[in-house]
C-alpha atoms as a PDB file:
ATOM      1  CA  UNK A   1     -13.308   2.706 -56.307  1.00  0.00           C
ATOM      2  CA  UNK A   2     -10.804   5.142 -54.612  1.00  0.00           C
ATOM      3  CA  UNK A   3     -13.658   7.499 -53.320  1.00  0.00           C
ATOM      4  CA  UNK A   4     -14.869   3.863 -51.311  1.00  0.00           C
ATOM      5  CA  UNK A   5     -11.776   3.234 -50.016  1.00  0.00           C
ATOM      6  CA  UNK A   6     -11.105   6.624 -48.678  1.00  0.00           C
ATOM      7  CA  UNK A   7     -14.750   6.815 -47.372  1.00  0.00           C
ATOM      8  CA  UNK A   8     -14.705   3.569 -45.611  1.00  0.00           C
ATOM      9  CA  UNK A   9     -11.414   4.391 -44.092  1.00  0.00           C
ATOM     10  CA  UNK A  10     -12.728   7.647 -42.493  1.00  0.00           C
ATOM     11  CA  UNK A  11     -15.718   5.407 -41.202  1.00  0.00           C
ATOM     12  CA  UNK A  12     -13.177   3.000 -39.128  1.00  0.00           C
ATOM     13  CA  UNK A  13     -11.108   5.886 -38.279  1.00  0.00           C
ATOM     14  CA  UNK A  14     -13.966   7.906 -36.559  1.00  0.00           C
ATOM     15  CA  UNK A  15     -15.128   4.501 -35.591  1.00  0.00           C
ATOM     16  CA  UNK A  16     -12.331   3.055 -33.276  1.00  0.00           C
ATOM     17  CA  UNK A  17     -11.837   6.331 -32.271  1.00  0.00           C
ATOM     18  CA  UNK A  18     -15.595   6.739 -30.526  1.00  0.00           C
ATOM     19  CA  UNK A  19     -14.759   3.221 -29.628  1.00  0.00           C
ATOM     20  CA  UNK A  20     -11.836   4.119 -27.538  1.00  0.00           C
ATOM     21  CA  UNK A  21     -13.354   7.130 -26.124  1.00  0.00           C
ATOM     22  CA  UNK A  22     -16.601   5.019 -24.963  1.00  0.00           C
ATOM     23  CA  UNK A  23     -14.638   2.890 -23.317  1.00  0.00           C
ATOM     24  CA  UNK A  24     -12.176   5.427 -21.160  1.00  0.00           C
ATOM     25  CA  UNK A  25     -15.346   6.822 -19.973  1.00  0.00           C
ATOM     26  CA  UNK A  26     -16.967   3.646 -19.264  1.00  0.00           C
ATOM     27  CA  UNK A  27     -13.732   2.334 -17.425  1.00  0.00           C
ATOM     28  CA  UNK A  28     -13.660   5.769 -15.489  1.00  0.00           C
ATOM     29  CA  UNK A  29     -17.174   5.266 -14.387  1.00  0.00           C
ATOM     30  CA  UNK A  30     -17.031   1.844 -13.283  1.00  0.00           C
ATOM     31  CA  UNK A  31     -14.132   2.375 -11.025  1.00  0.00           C
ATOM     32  CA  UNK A  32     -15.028   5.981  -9.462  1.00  0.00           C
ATOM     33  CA  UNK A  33     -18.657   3.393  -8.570  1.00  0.00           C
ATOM     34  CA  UNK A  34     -16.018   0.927  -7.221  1.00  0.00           C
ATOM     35  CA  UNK A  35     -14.456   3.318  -5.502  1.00  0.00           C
ATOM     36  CA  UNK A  36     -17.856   4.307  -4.007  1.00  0.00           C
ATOM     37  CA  UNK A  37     -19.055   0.870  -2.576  1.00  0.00           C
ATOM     38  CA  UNK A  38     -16.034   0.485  -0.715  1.00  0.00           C
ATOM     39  CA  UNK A  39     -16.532   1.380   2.827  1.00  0.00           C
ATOM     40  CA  UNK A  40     -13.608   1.584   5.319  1.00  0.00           C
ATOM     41  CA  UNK A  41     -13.795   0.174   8.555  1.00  0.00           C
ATOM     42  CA  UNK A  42     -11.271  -0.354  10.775  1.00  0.00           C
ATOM     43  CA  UNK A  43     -10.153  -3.513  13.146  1.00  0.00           C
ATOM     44  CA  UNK A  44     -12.940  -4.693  15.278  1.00  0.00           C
ATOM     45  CA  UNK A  45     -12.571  -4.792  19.199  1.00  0.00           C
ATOM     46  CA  UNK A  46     -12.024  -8.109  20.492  1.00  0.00           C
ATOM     47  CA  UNK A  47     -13.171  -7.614  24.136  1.00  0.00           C
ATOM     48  CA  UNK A  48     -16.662  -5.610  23.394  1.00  0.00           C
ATOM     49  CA  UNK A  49     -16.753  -6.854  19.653  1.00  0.00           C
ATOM     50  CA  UNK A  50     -18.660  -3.566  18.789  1.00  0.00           C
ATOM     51  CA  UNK A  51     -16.228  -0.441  18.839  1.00  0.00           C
ATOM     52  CA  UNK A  52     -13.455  -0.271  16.261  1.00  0.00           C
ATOM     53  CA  UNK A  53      -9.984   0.155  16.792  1.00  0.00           C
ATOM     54  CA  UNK A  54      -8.117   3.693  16.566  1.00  0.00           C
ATOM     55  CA  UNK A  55      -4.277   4.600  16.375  1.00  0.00           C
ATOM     56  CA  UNK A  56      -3.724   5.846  20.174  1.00  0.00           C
ATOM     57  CA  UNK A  57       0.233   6.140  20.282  1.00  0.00           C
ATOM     58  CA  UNK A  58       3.148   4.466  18.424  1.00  0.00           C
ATOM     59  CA  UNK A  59       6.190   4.332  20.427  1.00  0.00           C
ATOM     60  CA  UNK A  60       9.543   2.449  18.891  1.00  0.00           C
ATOM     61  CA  UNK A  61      13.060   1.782  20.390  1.00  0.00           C
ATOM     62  CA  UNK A  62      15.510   3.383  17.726  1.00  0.00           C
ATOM     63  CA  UNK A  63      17.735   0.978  16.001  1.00  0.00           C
ATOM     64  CA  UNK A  64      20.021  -1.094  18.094  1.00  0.00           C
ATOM     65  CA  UNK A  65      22.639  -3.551  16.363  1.00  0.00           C
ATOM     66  CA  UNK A  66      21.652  -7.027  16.537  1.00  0.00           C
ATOM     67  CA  UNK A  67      25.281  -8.726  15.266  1.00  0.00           C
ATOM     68  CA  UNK A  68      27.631  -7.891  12.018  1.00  0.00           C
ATOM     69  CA  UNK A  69      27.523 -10.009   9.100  1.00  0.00           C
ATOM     70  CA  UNK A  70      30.140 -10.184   5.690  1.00  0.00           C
ATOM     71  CA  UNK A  71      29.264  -7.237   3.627  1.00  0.00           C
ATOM     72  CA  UNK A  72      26.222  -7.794   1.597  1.00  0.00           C
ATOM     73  CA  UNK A  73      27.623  -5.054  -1.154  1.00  0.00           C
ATOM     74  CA  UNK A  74      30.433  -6.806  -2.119  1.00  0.00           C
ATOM     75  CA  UNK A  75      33.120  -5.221  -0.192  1.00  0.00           C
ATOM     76  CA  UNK A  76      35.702  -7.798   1.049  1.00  0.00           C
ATOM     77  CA  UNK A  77      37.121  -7.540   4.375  1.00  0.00           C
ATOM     78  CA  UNK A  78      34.101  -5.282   5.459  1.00  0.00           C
ATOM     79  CA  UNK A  79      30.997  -5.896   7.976  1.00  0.00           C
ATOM     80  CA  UNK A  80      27.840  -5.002   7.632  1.00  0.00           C
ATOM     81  CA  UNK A  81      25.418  -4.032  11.054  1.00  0.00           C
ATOM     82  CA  UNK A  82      22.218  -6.080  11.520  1.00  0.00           C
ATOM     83  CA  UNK A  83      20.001  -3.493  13.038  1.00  0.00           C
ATOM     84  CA  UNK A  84      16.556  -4.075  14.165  1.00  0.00           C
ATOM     85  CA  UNK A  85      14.173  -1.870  16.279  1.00  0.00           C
ATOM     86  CA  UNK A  86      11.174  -2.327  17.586  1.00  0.00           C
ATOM     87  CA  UNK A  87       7.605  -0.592  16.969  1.00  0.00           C
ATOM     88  CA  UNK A  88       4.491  -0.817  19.622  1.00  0.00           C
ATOM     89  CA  UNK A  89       1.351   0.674  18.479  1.00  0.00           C
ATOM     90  CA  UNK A  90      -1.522   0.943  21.072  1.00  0.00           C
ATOM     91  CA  UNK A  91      -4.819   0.855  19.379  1.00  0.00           C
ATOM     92  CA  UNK A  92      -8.079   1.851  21.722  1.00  0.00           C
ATOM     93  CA  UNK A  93     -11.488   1.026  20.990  1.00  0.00           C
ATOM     94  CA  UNK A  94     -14.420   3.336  19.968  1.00  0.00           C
ATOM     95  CA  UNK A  95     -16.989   2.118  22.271  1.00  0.00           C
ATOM     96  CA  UNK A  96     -15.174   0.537  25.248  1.00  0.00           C
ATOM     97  CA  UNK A  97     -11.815   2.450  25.366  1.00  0.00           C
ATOM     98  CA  UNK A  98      -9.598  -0.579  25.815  1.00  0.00           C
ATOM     99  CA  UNK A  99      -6.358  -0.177  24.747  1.00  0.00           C
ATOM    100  CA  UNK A 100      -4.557  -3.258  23.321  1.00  0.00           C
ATOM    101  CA  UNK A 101      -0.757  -2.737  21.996  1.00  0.00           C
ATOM    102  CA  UNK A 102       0.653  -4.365  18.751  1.00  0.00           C
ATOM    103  CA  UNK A 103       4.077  -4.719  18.270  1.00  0.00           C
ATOM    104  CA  UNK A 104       6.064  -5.451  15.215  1.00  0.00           C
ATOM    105  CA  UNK A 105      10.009  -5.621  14.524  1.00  0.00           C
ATOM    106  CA  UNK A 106      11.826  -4.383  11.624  1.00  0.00           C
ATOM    107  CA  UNK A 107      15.452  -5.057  10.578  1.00  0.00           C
ATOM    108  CA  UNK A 108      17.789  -3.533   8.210  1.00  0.00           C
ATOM    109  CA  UNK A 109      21.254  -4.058   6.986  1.00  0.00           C
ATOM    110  CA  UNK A 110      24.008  -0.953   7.280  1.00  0.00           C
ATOM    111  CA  UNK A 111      27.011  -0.561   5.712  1.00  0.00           C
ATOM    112  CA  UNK A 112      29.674  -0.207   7.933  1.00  0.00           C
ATOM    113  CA  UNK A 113      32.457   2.666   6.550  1.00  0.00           C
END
């Protein structure tokens, strides 16, 4: 009776381990075929609607304070500096060569000493 016990608990042992080892490889495989599908393609012109869009330039303003707001740490008595600056990126197309600018904004909070 205690050789079948032993022996069946070497068969689940080597068991869930081939199990787990079957199925890191399997998981590998399926992504790194994932991975392979996926083509990137980049933002479509809008005027010739057959180029794609490339990084050009990126130009930005530096950070310029917007207005000063109560602390945001915690400190009483003490400001904080609303900053925000501004980023233009000029994408040109592929086929056409017309540039077309995006611009974003970003913001941040700084402490004030």
């Amino acid at each position: 009776m205690k050789k079948w016990k032993n022996l069946s608990a070497a068969v689940l042992a080597v068991g869930m381990l081939a199990a787990m080892g079957i199925s890191a490889f399997a998981g590998a495989e399926a992504e790194d075929q994932a991975q392979a599908q996926m083509q990137p393609t980049g933002m479509k012109c809008t005027k010739c609607e057959a180029g794609e869009l490339y990084l050009t330039d990126s130009v930005d303003t530096g950070w310029y304070t917007l207005e000063y707001v109560l602390c945001q740490h915690g400190y009483p008595n003490k400001m904080d500096g609303k900053e925000e600056k501004q980023i233009t990126n000029i994408y040109t197309c592929t086929n056409c060569k017309i540039s077309q600018p995006s611009k974003t904004k970003q913001t941040r909070l700084v402490h004030q000493q």
